[in-house]
C-alpha atoms as a PDB file:
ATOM      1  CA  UNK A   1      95.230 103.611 155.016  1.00  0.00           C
ATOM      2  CA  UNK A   2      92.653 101.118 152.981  1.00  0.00           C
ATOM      3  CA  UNK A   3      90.668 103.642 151.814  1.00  0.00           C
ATOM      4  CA  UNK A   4      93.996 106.035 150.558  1.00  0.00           C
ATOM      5  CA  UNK A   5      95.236 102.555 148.647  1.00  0.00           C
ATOM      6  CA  UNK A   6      91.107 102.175 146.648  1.00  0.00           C
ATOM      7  CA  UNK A   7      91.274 105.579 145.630  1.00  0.00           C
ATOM      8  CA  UNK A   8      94.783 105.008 144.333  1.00  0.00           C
ATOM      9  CA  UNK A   9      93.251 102.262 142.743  1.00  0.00           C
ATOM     10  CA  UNK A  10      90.603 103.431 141.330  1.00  0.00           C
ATOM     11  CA  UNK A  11      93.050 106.439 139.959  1.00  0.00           C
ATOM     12  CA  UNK A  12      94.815 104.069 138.649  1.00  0.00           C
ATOM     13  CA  UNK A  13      92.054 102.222 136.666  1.00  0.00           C
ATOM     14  CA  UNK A  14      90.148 105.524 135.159  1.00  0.00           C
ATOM     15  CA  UNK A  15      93.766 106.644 134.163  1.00  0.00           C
ATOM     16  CA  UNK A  16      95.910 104.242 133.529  1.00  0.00           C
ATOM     17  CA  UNK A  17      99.162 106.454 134.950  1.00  0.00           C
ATOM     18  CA  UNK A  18     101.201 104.878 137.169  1.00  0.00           C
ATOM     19  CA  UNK A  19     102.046 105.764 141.144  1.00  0.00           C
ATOM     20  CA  UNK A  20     105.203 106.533 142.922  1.00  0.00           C
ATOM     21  CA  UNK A  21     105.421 106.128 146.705  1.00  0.00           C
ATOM     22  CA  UNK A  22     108.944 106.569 148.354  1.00  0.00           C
ATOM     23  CA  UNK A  23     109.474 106.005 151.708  1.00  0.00           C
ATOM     24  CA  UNK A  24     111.240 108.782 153.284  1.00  0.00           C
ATOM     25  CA  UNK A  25     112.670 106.639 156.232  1.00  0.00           C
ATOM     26  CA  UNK A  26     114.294 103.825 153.848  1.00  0.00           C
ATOM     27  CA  UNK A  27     115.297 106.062 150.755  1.00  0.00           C
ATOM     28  CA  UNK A  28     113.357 104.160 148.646  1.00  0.00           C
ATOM     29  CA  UNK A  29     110.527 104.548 145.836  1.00  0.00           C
ATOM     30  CA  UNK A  30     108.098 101.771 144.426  1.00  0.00           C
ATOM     31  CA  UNK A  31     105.690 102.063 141.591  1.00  0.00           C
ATOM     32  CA  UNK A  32     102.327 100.602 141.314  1.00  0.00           C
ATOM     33  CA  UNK A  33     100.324  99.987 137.952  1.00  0.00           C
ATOM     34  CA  UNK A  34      98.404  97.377 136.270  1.00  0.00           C
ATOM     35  CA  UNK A  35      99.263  94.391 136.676  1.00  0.00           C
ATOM     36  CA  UNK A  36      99.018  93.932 132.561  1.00  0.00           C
ATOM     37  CA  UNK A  37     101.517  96.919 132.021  1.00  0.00           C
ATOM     38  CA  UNK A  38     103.901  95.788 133.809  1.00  0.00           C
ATOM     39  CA  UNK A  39     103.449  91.684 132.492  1.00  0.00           C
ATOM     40  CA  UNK A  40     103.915  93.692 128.610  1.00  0.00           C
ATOM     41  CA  UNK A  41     106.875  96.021 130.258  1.00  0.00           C
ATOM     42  CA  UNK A  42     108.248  92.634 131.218  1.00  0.00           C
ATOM     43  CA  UNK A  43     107.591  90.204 128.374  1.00  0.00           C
ATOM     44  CA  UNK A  44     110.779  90.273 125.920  1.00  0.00           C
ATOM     45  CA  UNK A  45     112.484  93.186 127.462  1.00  0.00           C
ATOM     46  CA  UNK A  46     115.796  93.441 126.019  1.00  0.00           C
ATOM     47  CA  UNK A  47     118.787  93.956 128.051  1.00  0.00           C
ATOM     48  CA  UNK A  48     121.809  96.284 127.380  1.00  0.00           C
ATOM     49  CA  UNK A  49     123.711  93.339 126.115  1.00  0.00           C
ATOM     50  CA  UNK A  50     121.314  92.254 123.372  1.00  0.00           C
ATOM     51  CA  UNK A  51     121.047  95.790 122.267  1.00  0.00           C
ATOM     52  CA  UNK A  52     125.065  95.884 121.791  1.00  0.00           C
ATOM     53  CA  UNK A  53     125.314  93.013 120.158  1.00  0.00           C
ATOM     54  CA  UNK A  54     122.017  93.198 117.894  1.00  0.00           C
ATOM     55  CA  UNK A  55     124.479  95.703 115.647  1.00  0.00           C
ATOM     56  CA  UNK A  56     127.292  93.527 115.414  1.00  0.00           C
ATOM     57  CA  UNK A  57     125.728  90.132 115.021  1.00  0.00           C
ATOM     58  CA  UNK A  58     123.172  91.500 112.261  1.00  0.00           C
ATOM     59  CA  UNK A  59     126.228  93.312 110.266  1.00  0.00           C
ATOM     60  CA  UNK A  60     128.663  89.971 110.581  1.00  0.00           C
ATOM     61  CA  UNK A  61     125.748  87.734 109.249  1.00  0.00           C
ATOM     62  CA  UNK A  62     124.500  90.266 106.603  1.00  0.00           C
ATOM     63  CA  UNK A  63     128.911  90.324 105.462  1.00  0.00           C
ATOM     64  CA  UNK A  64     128.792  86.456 106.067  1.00  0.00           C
ATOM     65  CA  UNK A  65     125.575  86.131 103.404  1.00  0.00           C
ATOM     66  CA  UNK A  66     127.220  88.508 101.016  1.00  0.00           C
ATOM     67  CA  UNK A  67     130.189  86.449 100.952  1.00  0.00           C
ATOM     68  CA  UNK A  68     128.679  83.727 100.446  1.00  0.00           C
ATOM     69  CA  UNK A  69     126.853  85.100  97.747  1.00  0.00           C
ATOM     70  CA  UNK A  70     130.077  86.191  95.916  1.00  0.00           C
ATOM     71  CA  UNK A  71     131.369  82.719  96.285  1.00  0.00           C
ATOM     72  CA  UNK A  72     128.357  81.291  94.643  1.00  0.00           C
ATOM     73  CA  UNK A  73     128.880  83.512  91.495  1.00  0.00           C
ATOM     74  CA  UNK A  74     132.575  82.788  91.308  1.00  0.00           C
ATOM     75  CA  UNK A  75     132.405  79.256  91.388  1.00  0.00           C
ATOM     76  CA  UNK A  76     129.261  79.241  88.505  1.00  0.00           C
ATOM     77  CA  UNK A  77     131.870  81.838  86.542  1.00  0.00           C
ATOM     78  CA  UNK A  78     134.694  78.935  86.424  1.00  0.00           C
ATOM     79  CA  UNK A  79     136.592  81.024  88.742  1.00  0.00           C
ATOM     80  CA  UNK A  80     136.515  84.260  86.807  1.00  0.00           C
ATOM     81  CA  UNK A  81     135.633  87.551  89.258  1.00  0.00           C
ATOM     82  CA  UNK A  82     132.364  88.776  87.351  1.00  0.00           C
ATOM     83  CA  UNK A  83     132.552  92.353  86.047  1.00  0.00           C
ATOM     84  CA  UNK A  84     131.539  95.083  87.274  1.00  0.00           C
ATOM     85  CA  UNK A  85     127.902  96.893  85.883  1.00  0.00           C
ATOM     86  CA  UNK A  86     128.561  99.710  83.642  1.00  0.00           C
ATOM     87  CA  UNK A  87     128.047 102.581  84.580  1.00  0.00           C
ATOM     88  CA  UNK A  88     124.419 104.057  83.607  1.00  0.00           C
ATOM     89  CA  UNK A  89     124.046 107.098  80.975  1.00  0.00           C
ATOM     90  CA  UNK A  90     123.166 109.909  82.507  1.00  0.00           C
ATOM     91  CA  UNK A  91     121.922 111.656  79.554  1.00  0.00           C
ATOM     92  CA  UNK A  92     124.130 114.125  79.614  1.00  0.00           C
ATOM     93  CA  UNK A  93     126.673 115.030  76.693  1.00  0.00           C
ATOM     94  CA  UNK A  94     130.502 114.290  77.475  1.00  0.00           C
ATOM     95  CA  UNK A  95     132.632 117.312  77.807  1.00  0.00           C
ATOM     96  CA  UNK A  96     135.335 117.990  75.447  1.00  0.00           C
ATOM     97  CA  UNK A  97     138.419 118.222  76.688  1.00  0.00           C
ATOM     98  CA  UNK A  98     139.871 121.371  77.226  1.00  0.00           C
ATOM     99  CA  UNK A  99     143.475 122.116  76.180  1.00  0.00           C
ATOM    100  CA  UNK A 100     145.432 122.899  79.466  1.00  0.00           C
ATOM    101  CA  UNK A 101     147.750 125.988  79.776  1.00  0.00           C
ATOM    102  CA  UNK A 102     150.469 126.248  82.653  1.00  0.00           C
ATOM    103  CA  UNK A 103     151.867 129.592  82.400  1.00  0.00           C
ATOM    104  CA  UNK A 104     155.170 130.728  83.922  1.00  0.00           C
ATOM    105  CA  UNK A 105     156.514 134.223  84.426  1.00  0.00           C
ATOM    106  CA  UNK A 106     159.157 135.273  82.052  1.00  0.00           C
ATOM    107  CA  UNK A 107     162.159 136.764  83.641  1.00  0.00           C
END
């Protein structure tokens, strides 16, 4: 059994891939790698509820800034809601407007 587990070892160092043994009496598998791998698999793993509430937290305190923001401008425009940007030119010419016929059947 010694020698099976150094050549799994040694496998497992020219490879790097990872082992599965399950044990058909208890139902269950283990996985051996490097040590390392598994120390960088481990180090600042997220868990599901970080990864739920990474969305939410960013968006409120992105809304929160932005608001803030807004307030700032207000309060340095006495109050007064700036204006809007105008809209850029395009460079293209303005249509004329077209007269508009609505026709009716004659009875």
């Amino acid at each position: 059994m010694k020698e099976i587990f150094e050549r799994l070892f040694n496998l497992i160092k020219k490879t790097g891939d990872k082992v599965v043994f399950y044990d058909s009496a208890k139902g269950e598998a283990y996985v051996m790698m490097r040590m390392e791998d598994y120390e960088k698999m481990t180090v600042n793993k997220p868990t599901a509820e970080n990864l739920t509430n990474f969305h939410a937290s960013d968006k409120i305190e992105k809304i929160n800034q932005d608001i803030a923001m807004w307030r700032e401008e207000v309060k340095e425009t006495g109050g007064e809601i700036p204006p809007a940007p105008a809209p850029e030119d395009d460079g293209l010419p303005e249509k004329e407007e077209e007269n508009q016929f609505y026709f009716e059947p004659v009875e």
